[in-house]
Protein backbone atom coordinates (compact mmCIF):
# COMPACT_ATOMS: atom_id res chain seq x y z
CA UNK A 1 182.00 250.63 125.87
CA UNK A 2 185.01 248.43 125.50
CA UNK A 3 188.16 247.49 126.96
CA UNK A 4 191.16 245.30 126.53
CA UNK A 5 191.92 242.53 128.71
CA UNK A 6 195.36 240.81 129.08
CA UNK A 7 195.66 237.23 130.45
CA UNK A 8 199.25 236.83 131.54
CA UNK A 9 200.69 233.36 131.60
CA UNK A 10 203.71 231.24 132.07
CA UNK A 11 205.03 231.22 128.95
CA UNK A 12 202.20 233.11 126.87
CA UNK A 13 200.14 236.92 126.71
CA UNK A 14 196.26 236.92 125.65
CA UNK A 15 194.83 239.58 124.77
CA UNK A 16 191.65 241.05 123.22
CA UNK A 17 189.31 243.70 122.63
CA UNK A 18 186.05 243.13 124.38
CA UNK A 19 182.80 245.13 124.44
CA UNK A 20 180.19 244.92 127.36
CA UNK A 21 178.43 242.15 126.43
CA UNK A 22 181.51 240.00 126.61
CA UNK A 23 181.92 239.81 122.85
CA UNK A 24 185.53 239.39 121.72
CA UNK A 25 185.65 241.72 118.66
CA UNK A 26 189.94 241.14 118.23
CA UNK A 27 192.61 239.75 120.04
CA UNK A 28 196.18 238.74 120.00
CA UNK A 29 198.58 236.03 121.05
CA UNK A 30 202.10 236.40 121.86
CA UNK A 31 204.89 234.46 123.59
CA UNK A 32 206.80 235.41 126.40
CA UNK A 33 209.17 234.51 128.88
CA UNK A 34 207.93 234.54 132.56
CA UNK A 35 211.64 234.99 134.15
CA UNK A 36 211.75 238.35 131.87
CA UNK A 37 209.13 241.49 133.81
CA UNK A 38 210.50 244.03 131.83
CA UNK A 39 209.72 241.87 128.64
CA UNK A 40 206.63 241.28 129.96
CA UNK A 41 205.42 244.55 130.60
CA UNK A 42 206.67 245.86 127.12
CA UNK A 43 205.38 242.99 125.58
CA UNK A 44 201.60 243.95 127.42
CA UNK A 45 202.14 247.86 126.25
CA UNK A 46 202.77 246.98 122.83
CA UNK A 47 199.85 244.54 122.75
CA UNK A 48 197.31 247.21 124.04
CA UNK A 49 198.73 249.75 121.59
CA UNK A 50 198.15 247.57 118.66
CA UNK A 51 194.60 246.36 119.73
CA UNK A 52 193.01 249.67 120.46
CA UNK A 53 193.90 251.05 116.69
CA UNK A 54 190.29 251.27 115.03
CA UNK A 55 188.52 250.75 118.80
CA UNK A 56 187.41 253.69 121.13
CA UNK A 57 188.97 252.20 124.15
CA UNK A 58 188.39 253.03 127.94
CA UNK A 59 190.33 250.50 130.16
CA UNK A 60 192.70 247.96 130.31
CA UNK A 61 192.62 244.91 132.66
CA UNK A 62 195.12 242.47 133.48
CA UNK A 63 195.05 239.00 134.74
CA UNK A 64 197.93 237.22 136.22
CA UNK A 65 198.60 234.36 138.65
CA UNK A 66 199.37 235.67 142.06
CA UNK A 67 198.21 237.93 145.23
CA UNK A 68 196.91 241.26 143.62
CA UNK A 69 196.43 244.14 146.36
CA UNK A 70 192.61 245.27 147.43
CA UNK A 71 193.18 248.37 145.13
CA UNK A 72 193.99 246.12 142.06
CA UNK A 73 197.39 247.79 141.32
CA UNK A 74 199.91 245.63 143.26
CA UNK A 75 201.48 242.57 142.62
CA UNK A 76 202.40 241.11 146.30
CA UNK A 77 203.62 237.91 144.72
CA UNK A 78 203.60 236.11 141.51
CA UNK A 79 204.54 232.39 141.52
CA UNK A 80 205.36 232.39 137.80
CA UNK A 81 206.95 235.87 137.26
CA UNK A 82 209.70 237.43 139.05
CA UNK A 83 207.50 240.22 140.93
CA UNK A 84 207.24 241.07 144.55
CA UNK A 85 205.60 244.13 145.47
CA UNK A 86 205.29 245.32 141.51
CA UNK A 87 203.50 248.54 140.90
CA UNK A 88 202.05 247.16 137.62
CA UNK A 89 199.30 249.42 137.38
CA UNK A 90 201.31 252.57 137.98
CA UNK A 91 203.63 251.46 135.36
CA UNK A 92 200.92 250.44 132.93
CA UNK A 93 199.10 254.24 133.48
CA UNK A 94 202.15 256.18 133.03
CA UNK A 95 202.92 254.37 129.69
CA UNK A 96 199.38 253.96 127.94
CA UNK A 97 197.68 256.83 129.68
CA UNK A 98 194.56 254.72 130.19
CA UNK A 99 192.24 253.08 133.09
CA UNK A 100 194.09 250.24 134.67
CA UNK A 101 192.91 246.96 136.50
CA UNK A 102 195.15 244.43 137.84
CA UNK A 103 193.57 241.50 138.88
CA UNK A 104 194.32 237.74 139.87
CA UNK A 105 193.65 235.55 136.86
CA UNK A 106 191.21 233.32 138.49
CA UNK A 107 189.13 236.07 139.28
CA UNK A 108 188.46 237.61 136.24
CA UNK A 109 188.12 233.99 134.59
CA UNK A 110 185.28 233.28 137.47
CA UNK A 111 183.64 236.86 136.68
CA UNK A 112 183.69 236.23 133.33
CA UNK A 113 181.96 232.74 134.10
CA UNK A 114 179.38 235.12 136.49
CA UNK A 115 178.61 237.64 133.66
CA UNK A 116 179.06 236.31 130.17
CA UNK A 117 179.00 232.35 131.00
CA UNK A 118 177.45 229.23 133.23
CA UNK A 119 176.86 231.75 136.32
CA UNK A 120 175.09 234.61 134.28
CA UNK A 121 171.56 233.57 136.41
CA UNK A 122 172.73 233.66 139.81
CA UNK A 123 173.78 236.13 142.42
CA UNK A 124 175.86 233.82 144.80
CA UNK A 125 178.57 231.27 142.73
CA UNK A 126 181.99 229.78 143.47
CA UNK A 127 184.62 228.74 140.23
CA UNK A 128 186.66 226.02 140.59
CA UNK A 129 189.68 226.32 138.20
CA UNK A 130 191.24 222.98 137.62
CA UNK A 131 194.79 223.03 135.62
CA UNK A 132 197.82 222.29 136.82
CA UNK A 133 196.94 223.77 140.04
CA UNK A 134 193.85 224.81 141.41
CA UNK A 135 192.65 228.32 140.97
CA UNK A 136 189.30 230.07 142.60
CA UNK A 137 186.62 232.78 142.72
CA UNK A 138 184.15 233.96 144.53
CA UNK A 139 180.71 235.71 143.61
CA UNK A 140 179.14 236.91 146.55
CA UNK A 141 175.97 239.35 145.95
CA UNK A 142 176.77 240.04 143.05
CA UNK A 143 180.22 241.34 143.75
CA UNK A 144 183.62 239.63 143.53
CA UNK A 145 185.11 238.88 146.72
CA UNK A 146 188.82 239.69 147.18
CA UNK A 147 189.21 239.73 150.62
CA UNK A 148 190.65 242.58 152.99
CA UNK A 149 194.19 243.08 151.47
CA UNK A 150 192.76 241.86 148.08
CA UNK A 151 194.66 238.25 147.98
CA UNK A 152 191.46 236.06 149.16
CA UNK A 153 189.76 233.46 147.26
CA UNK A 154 192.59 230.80 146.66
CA UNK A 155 190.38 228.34 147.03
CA UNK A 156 193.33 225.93 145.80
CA UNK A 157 194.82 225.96 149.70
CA UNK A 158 191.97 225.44 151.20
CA UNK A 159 193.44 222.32 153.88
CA UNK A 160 191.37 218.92 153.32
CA UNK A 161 193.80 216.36 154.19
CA UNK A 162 195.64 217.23 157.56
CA UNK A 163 199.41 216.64 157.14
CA UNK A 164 198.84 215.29 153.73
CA UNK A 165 201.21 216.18 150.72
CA UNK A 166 203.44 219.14 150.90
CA UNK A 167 201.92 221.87 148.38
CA UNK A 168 204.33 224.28 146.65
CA UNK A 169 202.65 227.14 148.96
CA UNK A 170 204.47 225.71 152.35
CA UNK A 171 201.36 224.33 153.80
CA UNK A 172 200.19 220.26 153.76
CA UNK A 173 197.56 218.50 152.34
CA UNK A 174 195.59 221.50 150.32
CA UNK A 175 193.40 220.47 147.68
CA UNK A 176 196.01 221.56 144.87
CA UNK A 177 197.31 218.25 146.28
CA UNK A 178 194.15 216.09 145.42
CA UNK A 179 192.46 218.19 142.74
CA UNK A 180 194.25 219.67 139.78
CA UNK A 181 195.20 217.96 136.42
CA UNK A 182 199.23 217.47 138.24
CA UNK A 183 197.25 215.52 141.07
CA UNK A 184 195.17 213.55 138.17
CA UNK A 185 198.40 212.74 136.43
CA UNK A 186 200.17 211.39 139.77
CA UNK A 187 196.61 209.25 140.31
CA UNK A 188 197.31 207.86 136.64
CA UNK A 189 200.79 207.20 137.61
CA UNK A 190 200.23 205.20 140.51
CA UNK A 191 197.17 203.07 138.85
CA UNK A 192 199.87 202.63 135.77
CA UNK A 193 202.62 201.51 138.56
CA UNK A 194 199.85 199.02 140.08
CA UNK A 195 199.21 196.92 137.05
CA UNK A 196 195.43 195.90 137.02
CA UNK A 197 192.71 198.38 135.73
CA UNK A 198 195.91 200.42 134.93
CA UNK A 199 197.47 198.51 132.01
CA UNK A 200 196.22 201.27 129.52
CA UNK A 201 197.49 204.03 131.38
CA UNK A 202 201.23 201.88 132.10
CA UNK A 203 201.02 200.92 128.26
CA UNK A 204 201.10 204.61 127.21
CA UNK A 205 203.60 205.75 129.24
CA UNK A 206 205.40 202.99 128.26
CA UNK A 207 205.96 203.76 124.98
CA UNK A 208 205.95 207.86 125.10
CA UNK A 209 207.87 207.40 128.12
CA UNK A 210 205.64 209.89 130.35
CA UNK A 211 201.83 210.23 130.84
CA UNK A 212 200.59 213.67 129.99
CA UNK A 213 197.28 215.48 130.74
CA UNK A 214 196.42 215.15 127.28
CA UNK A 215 197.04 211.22 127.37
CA UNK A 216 194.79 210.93 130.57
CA UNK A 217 191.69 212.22 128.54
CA UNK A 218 191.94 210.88 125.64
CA UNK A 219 191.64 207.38 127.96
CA UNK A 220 188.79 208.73 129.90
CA UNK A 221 186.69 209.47 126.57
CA UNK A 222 187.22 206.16 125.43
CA UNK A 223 186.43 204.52 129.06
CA UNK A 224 189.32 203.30 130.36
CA UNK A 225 189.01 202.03 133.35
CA UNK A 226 192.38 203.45 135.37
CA UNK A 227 191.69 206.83 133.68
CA UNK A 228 188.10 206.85 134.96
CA UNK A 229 189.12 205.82 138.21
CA UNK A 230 191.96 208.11 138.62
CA UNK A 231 189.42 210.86 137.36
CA UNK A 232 186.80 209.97 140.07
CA UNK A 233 189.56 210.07 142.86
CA UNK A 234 190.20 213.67 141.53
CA UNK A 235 185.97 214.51 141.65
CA UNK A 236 185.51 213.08 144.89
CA UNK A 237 188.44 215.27 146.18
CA UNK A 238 186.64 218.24 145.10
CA UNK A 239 183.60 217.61 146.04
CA UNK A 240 184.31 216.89 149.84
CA UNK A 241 185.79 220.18 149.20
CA UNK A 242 183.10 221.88 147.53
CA UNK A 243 181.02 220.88 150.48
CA UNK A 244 183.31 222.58 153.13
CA UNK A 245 182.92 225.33 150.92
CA UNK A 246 179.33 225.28 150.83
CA UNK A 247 178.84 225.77 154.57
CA UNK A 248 180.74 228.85 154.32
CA UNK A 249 179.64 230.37 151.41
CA UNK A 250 176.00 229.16 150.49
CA UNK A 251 176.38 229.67 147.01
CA UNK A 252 173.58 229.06 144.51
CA UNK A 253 176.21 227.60 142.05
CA UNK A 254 179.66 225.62 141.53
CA UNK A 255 181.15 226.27 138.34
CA UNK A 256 184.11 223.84 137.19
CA UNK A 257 186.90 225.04 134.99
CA UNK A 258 190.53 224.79 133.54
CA UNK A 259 191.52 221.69 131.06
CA UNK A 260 190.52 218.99 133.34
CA UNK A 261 187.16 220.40 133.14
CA UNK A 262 186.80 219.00 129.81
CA UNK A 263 185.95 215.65 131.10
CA UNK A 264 182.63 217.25 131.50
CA UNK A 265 180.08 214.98 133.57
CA UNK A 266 182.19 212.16 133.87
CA UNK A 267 183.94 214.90 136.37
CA UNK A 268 180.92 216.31 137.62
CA UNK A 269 179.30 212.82 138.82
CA UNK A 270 181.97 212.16 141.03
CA UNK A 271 181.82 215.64 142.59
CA UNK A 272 178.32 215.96 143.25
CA UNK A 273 178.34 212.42 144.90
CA UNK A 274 181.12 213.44 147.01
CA UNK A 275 179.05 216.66 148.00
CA UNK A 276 176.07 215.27 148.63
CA UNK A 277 178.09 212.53 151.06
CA UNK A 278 179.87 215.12 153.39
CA UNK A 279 177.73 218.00 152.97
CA UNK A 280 176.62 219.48 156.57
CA UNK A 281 172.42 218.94 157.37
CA UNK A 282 171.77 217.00 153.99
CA UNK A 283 167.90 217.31 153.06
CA UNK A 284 167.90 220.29 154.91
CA UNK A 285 170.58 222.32 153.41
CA UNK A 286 169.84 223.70 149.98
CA UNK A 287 171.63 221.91 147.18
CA UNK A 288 173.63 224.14 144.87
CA UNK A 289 174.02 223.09 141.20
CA UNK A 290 177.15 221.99 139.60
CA UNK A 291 178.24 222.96 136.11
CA UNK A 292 181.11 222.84 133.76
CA UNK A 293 182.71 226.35 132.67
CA UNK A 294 181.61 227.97 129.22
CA UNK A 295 184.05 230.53 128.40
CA UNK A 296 187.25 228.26 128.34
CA UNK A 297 190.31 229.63 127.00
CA UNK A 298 188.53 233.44 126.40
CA UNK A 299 187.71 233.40 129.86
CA UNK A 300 190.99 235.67 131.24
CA UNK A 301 190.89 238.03 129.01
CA UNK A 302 187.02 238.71 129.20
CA UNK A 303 187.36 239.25 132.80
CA UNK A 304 189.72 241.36 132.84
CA UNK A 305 188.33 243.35 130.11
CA UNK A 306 184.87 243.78 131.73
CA UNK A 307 185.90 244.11 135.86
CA UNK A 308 188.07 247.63 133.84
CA UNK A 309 185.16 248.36 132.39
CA UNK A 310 182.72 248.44 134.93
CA UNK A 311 186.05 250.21 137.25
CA UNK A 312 186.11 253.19 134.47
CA UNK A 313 182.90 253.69 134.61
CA UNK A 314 182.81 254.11 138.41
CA UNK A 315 184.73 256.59 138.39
C-alpha cells in the first residue's frame, strides 16, 4: 500500500511516494514561501496530484513544525507559517478526496526513525532532533505519543537551566537554549570572541564575516580544538537532558538527529558521558543506547507517509 508524505518547511515542500516498507519510489521538491498558506496549501495539492499519477495511492500525510491537534487535522500554531487554528486536513480532503494525516514534523521524522531506521528493534525510543532548534518524539509501546490535546513531545522546552536564556517559546533556560546547531553556533562565537583554542573558529569568521553551521563542522572533522569544545558543551547539554528524560520515560533507545547530528560520535561521546554523570540510581538503572539518526533528510516525508498509511488502514 502506499502513500504520499509532505514535509513542510520554512522556505521548502518535500514530498514523495512511499510504500510500506519505507521505500521512497518518487518524490518532489519545491520552494515556497512560509508567510504565503494559501500558496502553501496549493503548492501541497498540486504536489500530491502530480505524485500519485502511475501510483495506486491511499493517504496523504503531512508534516509541519507546530502544535497539531490529538485528531491530526488541526494546526493550533505554526511558528513558521501564518496558521492558528487551520483546518488543514479538512481543506486537504475536500480538494484531493483522499485519507488525510496532519502531523508535527518531528513526529513523523522520529516514527520514521522507529519503523524504517536506528529504532526499528525496539519498542520504547525517544528522537532528539537537533537543527536550528530542537525538535522531539516519543515511542512509547510501540505507539507514538502525542499527548492529550495532541501537542506533547516538544522535547526542545523541556527547562534545564532555571532562569537561563530566554527561548523564542516565552519560557527560560529550555534546552533549545543549550542544544541545537543556533546554540552550537553562539558556543563557537564566544570561543572565537575569547581568543585561545578559538583562533580557528575567530579566523573564519573573520574573513566570511559570520560563522555558519556548515563552518562549525567542517572544523570539528578536521579537530579543531574550539569547534570540538563548543561541540562537547552542546553534547553534555543534551545528555544531562537525556537523563531527565530517562527517568520519565525509560526508553530502550535515544536516537540523535537533524544536521548537527552529523558530527556523529564525536556528538554522541559527550552525551553519553553527560548521561551517565546525572542519570538517577546509576548501576542500577538500565542504560539505554545512544545512536545517530539513519533516515536524514527522507525522514519527514517517510513519516508522514507511513503514520497515513497505517491511519487508512484503520479505518
Amino acid at each position: 500500500m502506499r502513500a504520499i508524505g509532505i514535509d513542510i518547511g520554512g522556505t521548502k515542500i518535500a514530498g514523495a511516494v512511499v510504500d510500506e516498507f519505507g521505500t521512497i519510489l518518487a518524490h518532489d521538491r519545491r520552494p515556497t514561501s512560509a508567510s504565503e498558506p494559501q500558496v502553501i496549501e496549493d503548492t501541497v495539492v498540486d504536489m500530491v496530484q502530480d505524485l500519485a499519477v502511475g501510483h495506486d495511492i491511499t493517504a496523504v500525510g503531512v508534516a509541519a513544525a507546530g502544535f497539531i491537534d490529538a485528531s491530526q487535522s488541526i494546526v493550533y500554531y505554526a511558528p513558521n507559517i501564518s496558521w492558528r487554528n487551520e483546518p488543514f486536513r479538512e481543506k486537504l480532503e475536500k480538494r484531493l478526496g483522499l485519507h488525510i494525516v496532519v502531523e508535527n514534523d518531528a513526529n513523523a521524522a522520529g516514527w520514521a526513525e522507529f519503523r524504517f531506521g536506528a529504532g526499528r528493534l525496539v519498542s520504547d525510543m525517544v528522537t532528539l532532533t537537533i537543527g536550528t532548534g530542537v525538535g522531539g518524539a516519543i515511542v512509547s509501546q510501540d505507539r507514538l505519543f502525542r499527548g492529550g490535546f495532541g501537542a506533547g513531545a516538544e522535547l526542545g522546552h523541556l527547562r534545564v537551566v532555571p532562569n537561563g536564556l530566554p527561548c523564542g517559546c516565552g519560557a527560560h533556560g529550555c534546552i533549545e537554549q543549550y542544544g541545537s546547531g543556533r546554540a552550537l553556533l553562539r558556543l563557537a562565537n564566544e570561543l572565537a570572541d575569547a581568543g585561545g583554542i578559538g583562533q580557528a573558529l575567530a579566523s573564519v569568521r573573520s574573513r566570511k564575516g559570520v560563522l555558519t553551521g556548515q563552518d562549525v563542522s567542517e572544523l570539528v572533522q578536521i579537530g579543531d580544538p574550539g569547534a570540538l569544545s563548543a561541540l562537547r558543551t552542546l553534547g553534555t547539554s543534551l545528555g544531562q537532558a537525556c537523563a531527565s528524560l530517562a527517568a520519565v520515560l525509560d526508553p530502550q533507545l535515544f536516537v540523535i538527529g537533524g544536521g548537527v547530528a552529523q558530527s556523529g560520535e564525536l556528538l554522541l561521546d559527550p552525551i553519553r558521558q553527560a548521561f551517565l554523570e546525572v542519570l538517577p540510581a546509576r548501576g542500577y538503572h538500565p542504560e539505554p543506547a545512544f545512536a545517530i539518526a539513519e533516515l536524514v533528510n527522507d525522514a519527514g516525508v517517510v513519516g508522514a507517509a507511513d503514520l497515513a498509511r497505517r491511519y487508512a488502514e484503520s479505518i
